[in-house]
Protein backbone atom coordinates (compact mmCIF):
# COMPACT_ATOMS: atom_id res chain seq x y z
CA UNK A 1 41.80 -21.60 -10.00
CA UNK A 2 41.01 -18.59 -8.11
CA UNK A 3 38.22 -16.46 -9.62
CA UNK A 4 38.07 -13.38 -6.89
CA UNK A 5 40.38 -10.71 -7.46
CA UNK A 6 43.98 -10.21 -5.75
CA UNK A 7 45.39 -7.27 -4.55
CA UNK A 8 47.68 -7.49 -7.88
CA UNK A 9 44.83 -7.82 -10.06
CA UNK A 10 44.23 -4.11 -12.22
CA UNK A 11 40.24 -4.52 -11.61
CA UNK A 12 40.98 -4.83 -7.77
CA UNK A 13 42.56 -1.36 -8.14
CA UNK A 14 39.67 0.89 -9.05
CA UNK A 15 36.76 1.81 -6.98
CA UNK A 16 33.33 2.08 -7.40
CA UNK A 17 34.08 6.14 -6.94
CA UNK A 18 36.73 6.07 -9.41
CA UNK A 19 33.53 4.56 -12.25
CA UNK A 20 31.72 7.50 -10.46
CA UNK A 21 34.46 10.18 -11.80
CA UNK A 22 34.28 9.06 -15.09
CA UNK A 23 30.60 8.62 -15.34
CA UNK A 24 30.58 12.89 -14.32
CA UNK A 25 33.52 13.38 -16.38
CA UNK A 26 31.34 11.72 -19.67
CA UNK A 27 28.12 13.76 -18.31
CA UNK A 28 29.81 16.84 -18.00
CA UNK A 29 32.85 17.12 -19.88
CA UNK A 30 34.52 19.17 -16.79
CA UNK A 31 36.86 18.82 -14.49
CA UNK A 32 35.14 21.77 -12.27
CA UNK A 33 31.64 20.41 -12.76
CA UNK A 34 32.72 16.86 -12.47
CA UNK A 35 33.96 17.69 -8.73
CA UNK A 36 31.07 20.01 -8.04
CA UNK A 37 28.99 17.45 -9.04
CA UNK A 38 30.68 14.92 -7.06
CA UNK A 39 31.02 17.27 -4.30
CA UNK A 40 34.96 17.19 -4.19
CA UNK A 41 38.14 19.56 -4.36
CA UNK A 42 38.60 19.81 -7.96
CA UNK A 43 42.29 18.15 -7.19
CA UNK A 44 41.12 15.32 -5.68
CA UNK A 45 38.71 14.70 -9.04
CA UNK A 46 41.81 15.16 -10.67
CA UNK A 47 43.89 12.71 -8.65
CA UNK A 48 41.06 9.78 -9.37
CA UNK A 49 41.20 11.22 -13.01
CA UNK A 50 44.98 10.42 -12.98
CA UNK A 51 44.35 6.99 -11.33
CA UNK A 52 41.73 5.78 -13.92
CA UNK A 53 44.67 7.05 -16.93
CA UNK A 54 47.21 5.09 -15.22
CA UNK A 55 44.45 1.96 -15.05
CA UNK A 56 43.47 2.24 -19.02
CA UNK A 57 46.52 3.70 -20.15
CA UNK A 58 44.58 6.29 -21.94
CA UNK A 59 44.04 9.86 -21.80
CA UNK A 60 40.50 9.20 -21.21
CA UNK A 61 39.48 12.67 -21.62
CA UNK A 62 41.33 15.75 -23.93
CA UNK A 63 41.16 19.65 -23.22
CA UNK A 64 39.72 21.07 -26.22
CA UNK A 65 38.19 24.89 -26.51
CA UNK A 66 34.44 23.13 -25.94
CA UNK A 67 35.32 21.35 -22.46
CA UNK A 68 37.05 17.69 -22.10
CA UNK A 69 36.03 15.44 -24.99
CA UNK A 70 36.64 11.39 -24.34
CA UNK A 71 38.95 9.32 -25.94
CA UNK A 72 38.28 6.67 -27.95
CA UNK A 73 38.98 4.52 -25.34
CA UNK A 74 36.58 6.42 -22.87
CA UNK A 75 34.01 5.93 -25.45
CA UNK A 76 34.42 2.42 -25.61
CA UNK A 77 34.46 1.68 -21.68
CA UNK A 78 31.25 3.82 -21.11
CA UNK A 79 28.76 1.60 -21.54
CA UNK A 80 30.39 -0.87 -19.03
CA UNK A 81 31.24 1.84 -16.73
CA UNK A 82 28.09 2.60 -16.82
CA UNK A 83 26.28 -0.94 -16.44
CA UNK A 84 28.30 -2.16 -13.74
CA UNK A 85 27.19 1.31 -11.69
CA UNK A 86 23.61 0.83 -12.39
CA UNK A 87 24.06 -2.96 -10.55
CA UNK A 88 25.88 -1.62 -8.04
CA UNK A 89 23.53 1.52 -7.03
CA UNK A 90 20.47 -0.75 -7.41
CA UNK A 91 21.21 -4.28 -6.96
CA UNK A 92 23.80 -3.13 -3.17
CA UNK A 93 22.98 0.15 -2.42
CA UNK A 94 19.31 0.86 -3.23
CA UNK A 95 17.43 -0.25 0.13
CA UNK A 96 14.35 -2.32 -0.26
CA UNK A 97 11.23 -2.00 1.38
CA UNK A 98 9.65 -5.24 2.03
CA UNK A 99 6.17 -5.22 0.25
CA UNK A 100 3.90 -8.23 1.52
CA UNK A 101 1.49 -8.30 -1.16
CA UNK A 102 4.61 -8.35 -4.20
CA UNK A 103 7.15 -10.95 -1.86
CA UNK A 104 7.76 -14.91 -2.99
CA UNK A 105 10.09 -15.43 -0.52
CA UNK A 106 9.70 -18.28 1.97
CA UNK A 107 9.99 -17.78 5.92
CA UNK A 108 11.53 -20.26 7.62
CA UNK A 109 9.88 -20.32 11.08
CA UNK A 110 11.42 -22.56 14.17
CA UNK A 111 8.57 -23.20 16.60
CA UNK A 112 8.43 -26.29 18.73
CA UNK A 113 5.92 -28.99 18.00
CA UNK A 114 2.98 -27.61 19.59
CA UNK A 115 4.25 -23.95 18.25
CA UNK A 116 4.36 -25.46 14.99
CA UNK A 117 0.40 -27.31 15.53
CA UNK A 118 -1.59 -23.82 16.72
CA UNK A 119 1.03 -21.26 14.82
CA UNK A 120 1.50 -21.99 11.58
CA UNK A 121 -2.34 -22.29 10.23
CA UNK A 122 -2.71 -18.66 12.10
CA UNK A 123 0.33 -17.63 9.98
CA UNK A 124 -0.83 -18.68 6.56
CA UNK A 125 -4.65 -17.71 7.18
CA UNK A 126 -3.38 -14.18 7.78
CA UNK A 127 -0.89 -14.26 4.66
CA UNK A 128 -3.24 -15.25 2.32
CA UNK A 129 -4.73 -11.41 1.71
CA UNK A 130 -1.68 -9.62 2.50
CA UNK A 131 0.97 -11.70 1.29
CA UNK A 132 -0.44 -14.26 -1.28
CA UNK A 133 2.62 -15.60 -2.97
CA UNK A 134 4.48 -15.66 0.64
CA UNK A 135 5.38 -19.09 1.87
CA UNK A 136 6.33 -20.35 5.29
CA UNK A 137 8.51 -23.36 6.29
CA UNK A 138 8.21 -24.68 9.72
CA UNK A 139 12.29 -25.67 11.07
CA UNK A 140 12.43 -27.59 14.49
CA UNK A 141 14.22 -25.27 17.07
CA UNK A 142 17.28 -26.97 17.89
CA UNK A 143 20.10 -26.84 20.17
CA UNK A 144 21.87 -24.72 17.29
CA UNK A 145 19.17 -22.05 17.31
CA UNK A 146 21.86 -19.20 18.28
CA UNK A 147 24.14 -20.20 15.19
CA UNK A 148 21.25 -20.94 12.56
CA UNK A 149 19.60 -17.59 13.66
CA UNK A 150 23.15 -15.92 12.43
CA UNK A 151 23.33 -17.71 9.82
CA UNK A 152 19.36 -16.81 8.40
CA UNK A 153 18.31 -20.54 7.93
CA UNK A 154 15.00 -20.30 10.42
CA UNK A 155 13.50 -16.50 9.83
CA UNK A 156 11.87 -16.48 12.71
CA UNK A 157 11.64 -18.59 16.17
CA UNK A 158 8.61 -18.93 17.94
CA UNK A 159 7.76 -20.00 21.65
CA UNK A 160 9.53 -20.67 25.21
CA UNK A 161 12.90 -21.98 25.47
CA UNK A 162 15.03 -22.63 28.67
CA UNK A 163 17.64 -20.55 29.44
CA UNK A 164 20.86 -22.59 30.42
CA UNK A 165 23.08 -21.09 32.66
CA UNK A 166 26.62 -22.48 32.46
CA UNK A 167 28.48 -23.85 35.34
């Protein structure tokens, strides 16, 4: 069974921008503001208001004297709306700095033998004030080094390593 979204799917229609729109639209309750906010051409607010009333089937928001009050259906989405854009802004698009002293994470060094023998006690000995809960896995390098570089299993490689030029 296939658990990822197609093309046909009505999640796999909206956008991360279109939750964006109706997050301002529930802040501010206006069109105008909504696409200041957002920095947009109030018609192009209005187009991703249009798409996200097609999506729920719902008004979303009505015109009243007092600005654009949401739906009951608005109401109910919000709180999802506005979950799944508090992952998304800091769980993909917040960037991280890495702090030593507050990482657990494990580096995977490749290092030959003898890299491995005089390396890896320098490497912990100097973790152990700035990065206490750090740990570090010596990999041997291998003739995949290239491909498991790419592919993050060693962090790091350490010492010489012939060059082969092809024939």
């Amino acid at each position: 069974m296939n658990t990822l979204p197609t093309s046909r799917d009505p999640a796999a229609q909206l956008s991360f921008f279109h939750l964006s729109v109706f997050e301002a639209m529930m802040k501010l309750k206006s069109v105008t503001l909504a696409a200041n906010e957002l920095e947009l051409p109030q018609s192009s607010l209005s187009r991703n208001l249009h798409t996200l009333r097609e999506h729920f089937n719902d008004q979303l928001f009505i015109r009243t004297r007092n600005g654009m009050i949401p739906t009951s259906v608005a109401q109910s989405i919000a709180k999802g709306v506005e979950e799944a854009l508090r992952i998304y802004r800091t769980g993909l698009c917040e960037r991280r700095q890495f702090d030593p002293a507050e990482s657990e994470r494990n580096f995977r060094i490749a290092a030959s033998d003898l890299g491995q023998y005089y390396m890896m006690p320098l490497v912990r000995r100097h973790s152990i004030d700035v990065a206490p809960d750090v740990s570090f896995t010596a990999v041997p390098i291998g003739r995949t080094l290239i491909s498991d570089l790419e592919s993050g299993r060693p962090t790091l490689r350490s010492g010489a390593t012939r060059t082969f030029t092809p024939m």
